[in-house]
Protein backbone atom coordinates (compact mmCIF):
# COMPACT_ATOMS: atom_id res chain seq x y z
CA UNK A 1 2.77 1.99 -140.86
CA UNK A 2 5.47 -0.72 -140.51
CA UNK A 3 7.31 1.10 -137.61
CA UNK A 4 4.06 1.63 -135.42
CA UNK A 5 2.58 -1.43 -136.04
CA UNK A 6 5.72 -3.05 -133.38
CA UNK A 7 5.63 -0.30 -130.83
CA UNK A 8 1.62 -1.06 -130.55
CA UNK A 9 2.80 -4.72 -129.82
CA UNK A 10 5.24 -3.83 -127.90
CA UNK A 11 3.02 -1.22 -125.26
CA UNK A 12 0.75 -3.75 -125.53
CA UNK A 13 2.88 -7.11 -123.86
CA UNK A 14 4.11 -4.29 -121.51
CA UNK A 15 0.61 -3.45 -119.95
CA UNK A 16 0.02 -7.19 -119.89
CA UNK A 17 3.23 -8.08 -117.90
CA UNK A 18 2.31 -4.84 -115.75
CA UNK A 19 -1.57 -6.05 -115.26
CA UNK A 20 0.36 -9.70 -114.24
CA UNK A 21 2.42 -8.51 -111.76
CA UNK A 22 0.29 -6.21 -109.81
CA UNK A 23 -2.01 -10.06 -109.63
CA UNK A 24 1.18 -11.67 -107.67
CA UNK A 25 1.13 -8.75 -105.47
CA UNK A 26 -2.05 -8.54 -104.58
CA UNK A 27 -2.96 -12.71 -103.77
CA UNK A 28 0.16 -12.84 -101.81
CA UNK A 29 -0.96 -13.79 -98.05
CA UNK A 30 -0.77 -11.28 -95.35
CA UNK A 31 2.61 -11.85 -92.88
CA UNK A 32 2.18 -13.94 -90.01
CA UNK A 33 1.93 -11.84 -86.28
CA UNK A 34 5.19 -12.41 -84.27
CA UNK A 35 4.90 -15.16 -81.95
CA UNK A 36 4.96 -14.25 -77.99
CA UNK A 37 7.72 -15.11 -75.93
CA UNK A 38 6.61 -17.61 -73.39
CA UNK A 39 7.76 -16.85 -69.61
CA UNK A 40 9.91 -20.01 -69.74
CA UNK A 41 11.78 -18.25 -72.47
CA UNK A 42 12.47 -14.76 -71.11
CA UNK A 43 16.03 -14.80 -70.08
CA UNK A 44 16.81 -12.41 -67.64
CA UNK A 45 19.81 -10.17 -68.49
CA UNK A 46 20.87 -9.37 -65.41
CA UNK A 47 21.82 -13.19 -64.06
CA UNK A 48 25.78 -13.18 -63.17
CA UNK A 49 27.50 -15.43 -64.70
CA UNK A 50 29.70 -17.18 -62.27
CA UNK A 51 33.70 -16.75 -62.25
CA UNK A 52 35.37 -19.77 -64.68
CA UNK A 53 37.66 -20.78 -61.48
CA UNK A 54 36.55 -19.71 -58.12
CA UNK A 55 39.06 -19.09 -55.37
CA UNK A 56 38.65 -21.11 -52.27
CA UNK A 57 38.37 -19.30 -48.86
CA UNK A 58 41.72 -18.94 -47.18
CA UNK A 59 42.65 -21.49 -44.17
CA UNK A 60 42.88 -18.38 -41.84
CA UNK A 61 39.31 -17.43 -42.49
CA UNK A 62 37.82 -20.95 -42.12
CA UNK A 63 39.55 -20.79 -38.84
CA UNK A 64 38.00 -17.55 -37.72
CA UNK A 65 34.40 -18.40 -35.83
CA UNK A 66 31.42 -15.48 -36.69
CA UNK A 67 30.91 -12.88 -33.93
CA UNK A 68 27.79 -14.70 -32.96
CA UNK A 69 29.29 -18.07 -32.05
CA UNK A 70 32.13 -16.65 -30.03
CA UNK A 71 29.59 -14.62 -27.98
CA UNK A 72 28.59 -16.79 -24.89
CA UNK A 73 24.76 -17.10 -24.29
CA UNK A 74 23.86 -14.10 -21.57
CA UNK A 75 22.58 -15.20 -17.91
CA UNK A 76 19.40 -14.95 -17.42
CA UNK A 77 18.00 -12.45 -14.79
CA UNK A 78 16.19 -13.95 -11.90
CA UNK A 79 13.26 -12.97 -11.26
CA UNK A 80 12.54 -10.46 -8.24
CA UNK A 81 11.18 -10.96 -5.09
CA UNK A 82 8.48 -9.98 -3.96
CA UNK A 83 9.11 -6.06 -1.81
CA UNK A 84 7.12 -7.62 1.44
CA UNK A 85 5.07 -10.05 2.85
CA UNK A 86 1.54 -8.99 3.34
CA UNK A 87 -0.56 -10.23 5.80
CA UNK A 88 -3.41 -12.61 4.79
CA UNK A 89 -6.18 -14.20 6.24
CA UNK A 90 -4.83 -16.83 8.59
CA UNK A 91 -1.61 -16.96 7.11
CA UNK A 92 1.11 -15.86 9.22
CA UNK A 93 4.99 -14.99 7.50
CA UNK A 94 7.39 -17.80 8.36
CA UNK A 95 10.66 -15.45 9.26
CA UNK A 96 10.03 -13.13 12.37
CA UNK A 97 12.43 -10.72 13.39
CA UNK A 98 14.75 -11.54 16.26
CA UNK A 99 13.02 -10.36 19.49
CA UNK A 100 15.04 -8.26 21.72
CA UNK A 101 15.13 -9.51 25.40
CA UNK A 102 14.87 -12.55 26.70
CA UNK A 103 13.31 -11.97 29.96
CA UNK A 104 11.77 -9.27 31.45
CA UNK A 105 13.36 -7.65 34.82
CA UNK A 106 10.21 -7.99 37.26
CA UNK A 107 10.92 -4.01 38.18
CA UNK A 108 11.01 -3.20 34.23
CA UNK A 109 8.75 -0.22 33.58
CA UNK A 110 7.60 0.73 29.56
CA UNK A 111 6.23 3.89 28.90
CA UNK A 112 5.16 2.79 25.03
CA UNK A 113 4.51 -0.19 23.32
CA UNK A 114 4.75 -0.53 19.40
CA UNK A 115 2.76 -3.12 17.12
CA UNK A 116 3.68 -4.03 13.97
CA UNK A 117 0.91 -6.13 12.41
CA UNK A 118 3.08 -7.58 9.28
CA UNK A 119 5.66 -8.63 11.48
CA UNK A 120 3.04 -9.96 13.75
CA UNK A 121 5.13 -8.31 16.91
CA UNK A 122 4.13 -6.02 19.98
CA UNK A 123 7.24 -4.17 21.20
CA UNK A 124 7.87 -2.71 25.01
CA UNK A 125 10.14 0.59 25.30
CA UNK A 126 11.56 2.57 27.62
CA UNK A 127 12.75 6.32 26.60
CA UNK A 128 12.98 4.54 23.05
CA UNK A 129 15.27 1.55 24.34
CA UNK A 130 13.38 -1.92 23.29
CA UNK A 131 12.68 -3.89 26.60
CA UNK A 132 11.42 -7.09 25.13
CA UNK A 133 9.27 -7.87 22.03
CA UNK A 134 6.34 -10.70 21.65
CA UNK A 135 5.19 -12.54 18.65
CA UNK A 136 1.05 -11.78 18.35
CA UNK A 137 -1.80 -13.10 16.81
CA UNK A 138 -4.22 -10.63 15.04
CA UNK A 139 -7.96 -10.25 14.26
CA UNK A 140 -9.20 -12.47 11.81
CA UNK A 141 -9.20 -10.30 8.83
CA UNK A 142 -5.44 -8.99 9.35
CA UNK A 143 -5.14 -6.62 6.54
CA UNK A 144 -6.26 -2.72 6.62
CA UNK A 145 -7.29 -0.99 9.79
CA UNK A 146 -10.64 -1.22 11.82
CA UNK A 147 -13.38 0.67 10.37
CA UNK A 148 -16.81 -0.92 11.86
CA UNK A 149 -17.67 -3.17 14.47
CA UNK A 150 -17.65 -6.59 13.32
CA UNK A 151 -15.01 -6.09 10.82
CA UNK A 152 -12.42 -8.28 12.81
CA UNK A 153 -9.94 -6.03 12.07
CA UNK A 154 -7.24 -5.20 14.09
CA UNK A 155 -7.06 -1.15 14.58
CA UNK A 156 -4.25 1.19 13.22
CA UNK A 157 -2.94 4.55 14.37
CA UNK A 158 -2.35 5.92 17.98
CA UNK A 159 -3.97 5.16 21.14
CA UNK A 160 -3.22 4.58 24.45
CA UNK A 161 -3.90 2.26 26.91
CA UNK A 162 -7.65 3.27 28.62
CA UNK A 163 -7.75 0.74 31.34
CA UNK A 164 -7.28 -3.00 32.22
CA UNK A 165 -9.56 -5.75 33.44
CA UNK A 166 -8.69 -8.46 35.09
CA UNK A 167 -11.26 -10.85 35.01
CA UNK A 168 -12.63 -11.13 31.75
CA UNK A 169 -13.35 -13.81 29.06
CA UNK A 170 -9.46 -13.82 28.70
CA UNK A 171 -6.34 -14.50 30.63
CA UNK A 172 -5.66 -10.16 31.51
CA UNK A 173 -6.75 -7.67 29.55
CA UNK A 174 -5.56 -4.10 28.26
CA UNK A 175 -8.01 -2.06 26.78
CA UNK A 176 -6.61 0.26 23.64
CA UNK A 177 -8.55 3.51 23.86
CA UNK A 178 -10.13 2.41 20.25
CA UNK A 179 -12.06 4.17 18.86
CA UNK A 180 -10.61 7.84 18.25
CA UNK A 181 -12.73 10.76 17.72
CA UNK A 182 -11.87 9.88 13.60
CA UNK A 183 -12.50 6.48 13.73
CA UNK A 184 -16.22 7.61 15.26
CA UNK A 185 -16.96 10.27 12.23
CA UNK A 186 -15.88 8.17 9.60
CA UNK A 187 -17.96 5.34 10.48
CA UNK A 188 -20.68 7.93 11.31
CA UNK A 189 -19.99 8.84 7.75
CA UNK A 190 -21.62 5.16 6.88
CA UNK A 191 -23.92 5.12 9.10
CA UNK A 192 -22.39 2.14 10.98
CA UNK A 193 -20.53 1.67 14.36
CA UNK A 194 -17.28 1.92 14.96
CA UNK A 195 -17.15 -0.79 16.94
CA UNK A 196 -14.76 -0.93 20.38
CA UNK A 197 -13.13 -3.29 22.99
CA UNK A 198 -9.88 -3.43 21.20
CA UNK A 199 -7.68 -5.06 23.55
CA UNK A 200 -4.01 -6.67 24.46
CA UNK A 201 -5.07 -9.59 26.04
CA UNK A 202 -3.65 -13.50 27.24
CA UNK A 203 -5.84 -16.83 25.87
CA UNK A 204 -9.38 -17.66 26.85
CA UNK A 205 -10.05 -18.60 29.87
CA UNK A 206 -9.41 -22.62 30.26
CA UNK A 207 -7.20 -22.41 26.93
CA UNK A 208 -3.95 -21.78 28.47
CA UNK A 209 -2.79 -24.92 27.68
CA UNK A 210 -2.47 -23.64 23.87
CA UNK A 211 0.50 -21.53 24.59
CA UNK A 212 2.59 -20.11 21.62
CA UNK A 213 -0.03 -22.48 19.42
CA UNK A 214 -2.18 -19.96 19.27
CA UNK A 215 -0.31 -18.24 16.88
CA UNK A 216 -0.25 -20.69 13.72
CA UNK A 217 -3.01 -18.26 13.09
CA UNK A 218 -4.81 -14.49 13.00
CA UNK A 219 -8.05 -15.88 15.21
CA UNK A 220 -9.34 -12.44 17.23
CA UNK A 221 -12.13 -10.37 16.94
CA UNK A 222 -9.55 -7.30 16.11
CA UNK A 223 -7.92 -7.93 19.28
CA UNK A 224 -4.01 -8.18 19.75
CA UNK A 225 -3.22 -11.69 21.44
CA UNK A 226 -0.09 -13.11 23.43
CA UNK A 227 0.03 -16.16 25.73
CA UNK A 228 -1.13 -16.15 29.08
CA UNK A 229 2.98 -15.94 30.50
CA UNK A 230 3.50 -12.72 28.68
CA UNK A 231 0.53 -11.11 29.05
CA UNK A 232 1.38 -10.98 32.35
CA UNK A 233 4.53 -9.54 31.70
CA UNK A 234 2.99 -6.92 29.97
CA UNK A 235 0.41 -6.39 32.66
CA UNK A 236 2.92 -5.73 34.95
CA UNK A 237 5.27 -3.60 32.82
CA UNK A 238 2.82 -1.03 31.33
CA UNK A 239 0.44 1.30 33.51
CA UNK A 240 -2.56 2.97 32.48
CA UNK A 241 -1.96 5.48 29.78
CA UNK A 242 0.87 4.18 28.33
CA UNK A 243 1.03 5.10 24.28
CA UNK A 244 0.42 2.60 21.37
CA UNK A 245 1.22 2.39 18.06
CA UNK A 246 -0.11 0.36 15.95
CA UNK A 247 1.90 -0.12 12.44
CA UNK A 248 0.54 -1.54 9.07
């Protein structure tokens, strides 16, 4: 009786040092969450760190200039010129070719005769020697051959020379056989005319006074115009028949 009367005390102030503990434990506070890192914070890890003692460039490569610099600037290209001059409306090209011949021998004879309307030039020849060349005026709408009549157009292709009439509106006159059997169908084709009396032919009558004026611009009806002194060259030099070409 004496001996368990101590080991009931002493079971007892065990469960009642047990019951006290398990209390701490249990109203102890819950741990605090980990507080975030704030972007100002985050250290990268990959940052170099630079060298304690640098070495300065040598004195042979401050010397040295970069590829670029050394490189002079390249020259510019000009710009192209234009390929030709193109006739326009009234607006003749300021360089003519040099035209063979001064004079014409009274006795010379051509058996064809060349125009070139974008160098604004008629051409005699004999057995394909140039005789003498002339500086022309055209119709008033120098570009592209005659189609219709009324175009004032200046024709393109081959003809001949039909006839010649003396006294008309103009000082002389050489009729070009325009039109061809193709210019007739293709303006029959439209349903238009293909218009005619095409010639080579001096100033109008009274103007002769104009002279080599007359060319500061294209001022025909399709005709092909030279001054009254070499029209009668011409006159004299080519005989009914006599090819023309007529160039672009």
């Amino acid at each position: 009786m004496k001996i368990q009367t101590p080991l009931i005390l002493l079971l007892g102030l065990t469960a009642i040092n047990g019951g006290i503990v398990l209390y701490r434990q249990l109203r102890q506070p819950p741990p605090a969450p980990p507080a975030a890192a704030t972007p100002s914070a985050v250290v990268p890890s990959t940052v170099p760190t630079p060298p304690a003692n640098p070495t300065p460039p040598a004195a042979s490569e401050l010397a040295q200039p970069s590829p670029s610099a050394a490189r002079p600037p390249e020259p510019r290209t000009p710009a192209k010129p234009p390929s030709d001059r193109v006739a326009m409306l009234d607006q003749k090209p300021r360089y003519l070719p040099p035209l063979p011949g001064a004079t014409l021998p009274p006795k010379a004879s051509a058996n064809r005769i060349v125009v070139e309307k974008k160098a604004r030039r008629l051409t005699l020849f004999k057995n394909d020697k140039p005789l003498k060349s002339y500086e022309i005026a055209l119709g008033r709408q120098p570009e592209g051959p005659k189609r219709f009549q009324g175009d004032n157009k200046t024709p393109e292709g081959l003809y001949q020379i039909s006839f010649r009439k003396k006294n008309s509106e103009f000082h002389r006159a050489l009729r070009i056989s325009y039109p061809s059997s193709a210019d007739v169908a293709f303006a029959a084709k439209q349903n238009r005319s293909a218009g005619g009396d095409i010639m080579i032919h001096g100033l109008p009558n009274g103007m002769g006074w104009l002279d080599s004026a007359h060319r500061l611009r294209d001022w025909t009806a399709g005709c092909i115009a030279v001054t009254n002194a070499e029209i009668e060259e011409i006159w004299r030099a080519v005989p009914d028949g006599t090819p023309v070409e007529i160039r672009p």
